[in-house]
Protein backbone atom coordinates (compact mmCIF):
# COMPACT_ATOMS: atom_id res chain seq x y z
CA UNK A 1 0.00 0.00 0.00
CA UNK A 2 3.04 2.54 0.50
CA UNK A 3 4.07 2.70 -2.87
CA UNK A 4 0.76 3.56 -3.68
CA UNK A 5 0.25 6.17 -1.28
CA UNK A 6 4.12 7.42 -2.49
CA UNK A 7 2.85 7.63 -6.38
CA UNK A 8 -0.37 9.63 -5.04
CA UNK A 9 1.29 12.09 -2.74
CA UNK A 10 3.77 12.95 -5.55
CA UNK A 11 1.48 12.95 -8.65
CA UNK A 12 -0.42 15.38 -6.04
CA UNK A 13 2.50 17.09 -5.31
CA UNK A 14 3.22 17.83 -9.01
CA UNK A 15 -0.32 18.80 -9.87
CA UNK A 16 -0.29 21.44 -7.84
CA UNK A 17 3.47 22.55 -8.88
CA UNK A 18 1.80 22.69 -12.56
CA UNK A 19 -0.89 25.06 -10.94
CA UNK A 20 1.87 27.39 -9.53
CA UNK A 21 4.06 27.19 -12.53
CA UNK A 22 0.88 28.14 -14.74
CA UNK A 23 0.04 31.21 -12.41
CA UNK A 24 3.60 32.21 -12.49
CA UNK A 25 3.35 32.20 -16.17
CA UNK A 26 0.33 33.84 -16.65
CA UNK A 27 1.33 36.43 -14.00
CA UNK A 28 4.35 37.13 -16.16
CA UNK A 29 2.71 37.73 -19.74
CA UNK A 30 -0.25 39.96 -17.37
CA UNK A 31 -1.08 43.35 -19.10
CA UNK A 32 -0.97 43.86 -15.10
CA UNK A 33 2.45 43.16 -14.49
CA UNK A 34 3.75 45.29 -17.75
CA UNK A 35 1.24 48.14 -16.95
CA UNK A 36 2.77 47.70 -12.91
CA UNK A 37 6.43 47.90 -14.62
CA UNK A 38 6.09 50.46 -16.88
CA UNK A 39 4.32 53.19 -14.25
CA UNK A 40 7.15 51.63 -12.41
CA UNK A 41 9.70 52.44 -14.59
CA UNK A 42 8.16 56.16 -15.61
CA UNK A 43 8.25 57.36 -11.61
CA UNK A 44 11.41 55.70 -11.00
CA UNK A 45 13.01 57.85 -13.83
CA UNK A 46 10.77 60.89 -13.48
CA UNK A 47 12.23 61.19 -9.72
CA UNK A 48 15.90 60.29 -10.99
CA UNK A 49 15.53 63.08 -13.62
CA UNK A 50 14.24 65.40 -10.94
CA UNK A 51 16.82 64.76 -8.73
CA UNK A 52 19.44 66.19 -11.18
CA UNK A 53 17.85 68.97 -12.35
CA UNK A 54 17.03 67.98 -16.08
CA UNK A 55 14.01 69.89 -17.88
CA UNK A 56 10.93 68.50 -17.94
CA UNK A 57 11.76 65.26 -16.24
CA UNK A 58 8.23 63.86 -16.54
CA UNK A 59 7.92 64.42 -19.99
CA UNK A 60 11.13 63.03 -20.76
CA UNK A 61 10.34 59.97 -18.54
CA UNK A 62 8.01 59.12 -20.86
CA UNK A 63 10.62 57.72 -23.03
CA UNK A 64 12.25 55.08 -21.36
CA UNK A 65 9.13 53.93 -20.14
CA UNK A 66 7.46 53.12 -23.52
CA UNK A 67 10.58 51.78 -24.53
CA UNK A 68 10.49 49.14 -21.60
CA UNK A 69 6.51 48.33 -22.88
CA UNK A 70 7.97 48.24 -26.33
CA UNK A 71 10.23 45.72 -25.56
CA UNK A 72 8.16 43.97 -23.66
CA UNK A 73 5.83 43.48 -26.35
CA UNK A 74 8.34 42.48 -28.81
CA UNK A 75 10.39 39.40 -27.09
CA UNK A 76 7.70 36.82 -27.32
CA UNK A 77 8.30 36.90 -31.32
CA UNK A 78 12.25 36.79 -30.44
CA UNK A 79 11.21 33.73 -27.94
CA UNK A 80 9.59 31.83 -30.98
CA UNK A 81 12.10 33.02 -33.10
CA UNK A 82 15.18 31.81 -30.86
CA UNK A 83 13.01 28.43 -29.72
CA UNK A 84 12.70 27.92 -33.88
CA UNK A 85 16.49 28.36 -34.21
CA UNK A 86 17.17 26.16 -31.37
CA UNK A 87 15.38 23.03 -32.71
């Protein structure tokens, strides 16, 4: 009966590693999470740009920022491209 009860506790225990591997992965393709980064990102470099006294820091934060969402947006067609290389 104990093998039994050893193949049941660790199919369990991998079902429910699947579940947090899932919610990881949805969590890290989230419109959420990149909106969360790239406010992030824009106060982060508004306050740095503050700091030393450039013009306009807030407008000029804007930069970065969309080029973070930018590239955000663009590596999961370099993923598939590199996993298609990689075959």
């Amino acid at each position: 009966m104990k093998p039994s009860n050893s193949l049941e506790k660790r199919v369990v225990e991998i079902e429910e590693r699947n579940k947090r591997v899932e919610t990881d992965k949805a969590w890290e393709t989230s419109w959420v999470r990149r909106g969360l980064l790239v406010a992030f990102t824009y106060l982060s470099v508004g306050l740095y740009l503050r700091v030393i006294a450039i013009p306009n820091p807030w407008l000029n934060a804007i930069v970065p920022s969309l080029g973070f969402l930018l590239s955000t947006l663009s590596l999961p067609f370099f993923k598939q491209w590199w996993m298609m290389m990689h075959k």
